[in-house]
Structures are given as C-alpha cells and as structure tokens.
Protein backbone atom coordinates (compact mmCIF):
# COMPACT_ATOMS: atom_id res chain seq x y z
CA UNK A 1 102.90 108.47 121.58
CA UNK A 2 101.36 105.91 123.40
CA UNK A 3 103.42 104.23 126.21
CA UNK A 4 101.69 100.90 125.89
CA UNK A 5 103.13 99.91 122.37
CA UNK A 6 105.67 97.49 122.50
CA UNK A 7 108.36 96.29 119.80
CA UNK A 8 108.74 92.59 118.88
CA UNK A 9 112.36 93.34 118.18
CA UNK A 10 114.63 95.63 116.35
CA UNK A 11 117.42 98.27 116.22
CA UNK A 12 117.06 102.00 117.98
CA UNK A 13 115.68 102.90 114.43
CA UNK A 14 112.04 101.01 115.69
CA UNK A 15 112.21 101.59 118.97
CA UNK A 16 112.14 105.12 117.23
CA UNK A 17 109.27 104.32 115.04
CA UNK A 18 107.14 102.53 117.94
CA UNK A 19 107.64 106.05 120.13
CA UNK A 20 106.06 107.92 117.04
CA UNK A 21 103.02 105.46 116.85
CA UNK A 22 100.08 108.03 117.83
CA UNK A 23 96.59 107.60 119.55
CA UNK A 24 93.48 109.50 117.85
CA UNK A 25 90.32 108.41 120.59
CA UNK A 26 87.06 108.85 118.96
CA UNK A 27 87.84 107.95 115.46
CA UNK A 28 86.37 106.70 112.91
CA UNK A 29 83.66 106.33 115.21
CA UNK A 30 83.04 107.55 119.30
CA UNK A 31 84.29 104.64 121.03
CA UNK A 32 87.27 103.43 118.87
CA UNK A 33 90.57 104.44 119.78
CA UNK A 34 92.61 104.68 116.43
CA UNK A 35 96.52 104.55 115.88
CA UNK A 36 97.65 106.47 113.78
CA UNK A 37 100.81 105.33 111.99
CA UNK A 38 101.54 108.55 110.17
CA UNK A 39 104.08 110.16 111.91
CA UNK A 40 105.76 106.67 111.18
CA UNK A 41 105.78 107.04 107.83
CA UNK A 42 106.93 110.60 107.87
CA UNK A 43 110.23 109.99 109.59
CA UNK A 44 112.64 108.90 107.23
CA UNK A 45 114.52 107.03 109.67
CA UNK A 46 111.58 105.23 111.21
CA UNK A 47 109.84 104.70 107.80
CA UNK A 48 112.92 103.03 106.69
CA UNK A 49 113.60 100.59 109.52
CA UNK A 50 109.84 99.27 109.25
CA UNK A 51 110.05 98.73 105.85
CA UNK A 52 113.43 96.47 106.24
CA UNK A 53 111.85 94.89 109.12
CA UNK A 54 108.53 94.22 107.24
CA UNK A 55 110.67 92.35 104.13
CA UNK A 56 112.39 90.55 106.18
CA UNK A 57 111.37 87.69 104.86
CA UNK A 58 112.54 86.31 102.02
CA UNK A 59 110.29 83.85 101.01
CA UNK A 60 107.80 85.74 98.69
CA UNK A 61 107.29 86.56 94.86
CA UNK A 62 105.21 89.31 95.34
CA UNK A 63 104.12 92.20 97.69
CA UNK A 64 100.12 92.59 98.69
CA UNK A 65 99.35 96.04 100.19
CA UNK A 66 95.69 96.90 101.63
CA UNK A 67 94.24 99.57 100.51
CA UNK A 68 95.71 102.25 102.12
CA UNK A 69 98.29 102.34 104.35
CA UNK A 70 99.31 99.16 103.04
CA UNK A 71 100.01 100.75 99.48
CA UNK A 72 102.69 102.44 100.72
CA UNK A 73 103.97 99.95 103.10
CA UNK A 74 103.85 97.37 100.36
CA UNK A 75 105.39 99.21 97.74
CA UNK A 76 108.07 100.31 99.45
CA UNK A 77 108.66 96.66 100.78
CA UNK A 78 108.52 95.44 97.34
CA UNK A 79 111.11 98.26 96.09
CA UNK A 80 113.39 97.19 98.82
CA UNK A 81 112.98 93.25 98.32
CA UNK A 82 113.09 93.49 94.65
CA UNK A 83 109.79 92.03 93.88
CA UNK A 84 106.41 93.70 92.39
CA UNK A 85 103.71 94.81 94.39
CA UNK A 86 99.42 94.20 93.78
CA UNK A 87 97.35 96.90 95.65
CA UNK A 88 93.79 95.42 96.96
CA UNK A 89 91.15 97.83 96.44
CA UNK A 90 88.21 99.03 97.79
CA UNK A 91 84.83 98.56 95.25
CA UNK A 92 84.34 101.08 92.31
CA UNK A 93 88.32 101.51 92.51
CA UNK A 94 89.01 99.21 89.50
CA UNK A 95 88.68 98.88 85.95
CA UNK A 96 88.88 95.10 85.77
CA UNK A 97 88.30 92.98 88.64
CA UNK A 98 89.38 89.31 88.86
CA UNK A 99 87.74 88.64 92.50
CA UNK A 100 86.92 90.18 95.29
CA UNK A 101 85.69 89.44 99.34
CA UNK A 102 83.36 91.53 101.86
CA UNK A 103 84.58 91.12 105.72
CA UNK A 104 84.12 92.79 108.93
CA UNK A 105 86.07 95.32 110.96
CA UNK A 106 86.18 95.99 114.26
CA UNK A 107 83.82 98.69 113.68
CA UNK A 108 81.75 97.82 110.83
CA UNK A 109 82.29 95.62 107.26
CA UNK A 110 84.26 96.11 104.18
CA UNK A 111 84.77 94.44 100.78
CA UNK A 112 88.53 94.17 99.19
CA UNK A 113 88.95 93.83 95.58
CA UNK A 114 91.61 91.68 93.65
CA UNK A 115 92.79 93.44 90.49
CA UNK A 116 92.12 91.30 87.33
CA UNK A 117 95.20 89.53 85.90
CA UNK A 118 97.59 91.08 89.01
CA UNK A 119 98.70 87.68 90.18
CA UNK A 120 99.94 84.56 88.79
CA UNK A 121 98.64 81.14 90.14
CA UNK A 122 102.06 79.73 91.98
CA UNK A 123 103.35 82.74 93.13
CA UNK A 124 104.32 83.30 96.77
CA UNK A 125 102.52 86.45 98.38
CA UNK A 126 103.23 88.18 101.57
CA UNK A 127 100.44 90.15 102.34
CA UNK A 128 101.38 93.56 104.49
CA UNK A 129 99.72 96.22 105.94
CA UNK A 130 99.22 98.73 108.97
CA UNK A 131 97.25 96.97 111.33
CA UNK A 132 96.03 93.73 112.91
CA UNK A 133 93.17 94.58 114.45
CA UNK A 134 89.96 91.70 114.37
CA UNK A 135 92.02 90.37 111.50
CA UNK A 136 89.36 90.59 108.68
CA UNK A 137 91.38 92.26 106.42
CA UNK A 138 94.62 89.75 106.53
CA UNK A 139 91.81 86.89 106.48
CA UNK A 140 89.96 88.55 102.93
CA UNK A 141 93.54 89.24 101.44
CA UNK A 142 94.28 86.10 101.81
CA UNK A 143 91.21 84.23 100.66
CA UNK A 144 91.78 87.02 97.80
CA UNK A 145 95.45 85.27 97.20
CA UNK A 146 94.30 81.62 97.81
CA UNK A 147 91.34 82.19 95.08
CA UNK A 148 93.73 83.53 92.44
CA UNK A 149 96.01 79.93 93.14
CA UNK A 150 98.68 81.79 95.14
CA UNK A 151 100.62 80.79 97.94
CA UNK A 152 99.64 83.13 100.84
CA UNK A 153 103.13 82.41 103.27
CA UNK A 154 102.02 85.41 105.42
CA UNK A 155 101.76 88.40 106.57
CA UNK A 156 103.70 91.32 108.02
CA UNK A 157 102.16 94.96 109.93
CA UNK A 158 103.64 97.35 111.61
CA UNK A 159 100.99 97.10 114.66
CA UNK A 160 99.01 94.65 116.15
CA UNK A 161 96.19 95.42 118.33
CA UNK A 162 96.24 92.23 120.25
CA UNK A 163 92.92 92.50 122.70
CA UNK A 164 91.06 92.26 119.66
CA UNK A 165 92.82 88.74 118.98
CA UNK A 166 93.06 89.39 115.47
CA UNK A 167 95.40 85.83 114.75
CA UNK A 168 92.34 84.21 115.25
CA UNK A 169 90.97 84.89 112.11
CA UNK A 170 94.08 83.38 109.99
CA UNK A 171 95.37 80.20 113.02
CA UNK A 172 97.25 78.79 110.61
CA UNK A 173 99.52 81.17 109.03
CA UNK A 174 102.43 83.15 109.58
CA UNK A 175 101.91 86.62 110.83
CA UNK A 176 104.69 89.34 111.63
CA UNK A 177 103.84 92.57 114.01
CA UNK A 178 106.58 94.73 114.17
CA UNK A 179 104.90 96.27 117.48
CA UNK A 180 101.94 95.40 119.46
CA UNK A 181 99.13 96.85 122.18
C-alpha cells in the first residue's frame, strides 16, 4: 500500500479499501508510477464500500464506465443505483459506433468510442472510473455524453492523482475522488 493515499471521507470499509490501493513503479512505461486498484476490487468488503460511495449520487439516469476498470466500477454502480450502464470503448471494440474522441494521457494518447444508439439525448450521465490522472479521459467521456445530447452532471473515481491536476481539464463540472495522492 502506499502511505500517501488519502480518503475524502468514508466508513472503516474505505479506509480499508484506500490501505489496499497498490504502487506498480515502472509501468506502463519506465518513469510512471502506476496504482493499481486491483486488490480493491478483490476485497469484497472494500469493493463494496467504493461502489456505494461512487453512487452516491443520486442525480443520474445512467452509468458511463471507461474502458476498463471503469466497466466494472460502472456496472456495479449502476446495479446498485438501479440504473443501466454504457461501456466506452477503445477503437475496433464495436460493431456500431455513434461517436467517438482521441485524447491524451499522461503517458501518451488514446481514442474512446461511444456505442451507437447507447444513450438517449436528455438523459443524465455520471461518468465513473478508476483514475483521475491528466483528466483526458473524464474530459473525452464527457464530450462523448455532451455530443450524444446528454447531461454530463459528473463524475466519480476511486483515485485521484492530484499533481497531475487532472480537474483542470473538466473546471466546470462536478468531480468525486473517493481517495487522492
């Protein structure tokens, strides 16, 4: 675990699933120092506070979970809130594509795609995933949401990466980190 992660807020159950939040230096790339949410997501008792504390919220339609980690955040987000879920994909991933956005990461650039007839114009999306890092990935989900005429009212991670100021890239909207570094 690394020491430096800090929770927002929360019950002994997060404190729990901050503790299991693990550093992996050198990947993707030399240089980067990656955390690893896994051992999150394997604890049932961890797994299931940061999914309550991700749907907190209550002001959304319909879950949005990036490609990957935020498939099975999202979906388990959406199961709890009682709403459906859209995964955004990476290219080639898709058999019908309604839109789709290239940004950049912190170490290189990406493209997310929008699954063709997924979301409804009107409908209020809350965008999740693992983590806010330069905060390219929030800012392409929600141009994703904004072209298909949905309400983007936010976003929620489990970890935010905050040196990398990742907030800058969406000023203007709500965004939830359950724990930060």
């Amino acid at each position: 675990m690394d020491a430096s992660v800090s929770v927002t807020e929360g019950g002994p159950a997060l404190k729990r699933a901050a503790g299991l939040v693990r550093e992996v230096p050198d990947f993707p790339e030399p240089g980067v120092l990656f955390r690893d949410i896994g051992p999150v997501l394997a604890d049932p008792d961890a797994f299931g506070a940061v999914v309550h504390a991700l749907g907190r919220r209550g002001d959304f339609d319909v879950v949005v979970g990036v490609e990957a980690r935020g498939f099975l955040l999202g979906a388990a987000v959406a199961h709890a809130c009682g709403t459906g879920v859209v995964g955004l994909r990476k290219p080639g991933k898709l058999p019908a594509v309604a839109d789709r956005v290239d940004y950049d990461l912190e170490y290189g650039t990406a493209t997310l795609e929008l699954p063709a007839d997924a979301l409804e114009s009107g409908q209020r999306v809350l965008v999740v995933d693992d983590v806010l890092a330069t905060g390219g990935t929030l800012g392409a989900a929600r141009q994703l949401a904004d072209k298909a005429g949905c309400e983007a009212v936010g976003a929620a991670v489990v970890l935010e990466l905050t040196a990398l100021e990742g907030r800058a890239a969406v000023p203007d909207w709500d965004v939830q980190a359950l724990f930060t570094v």
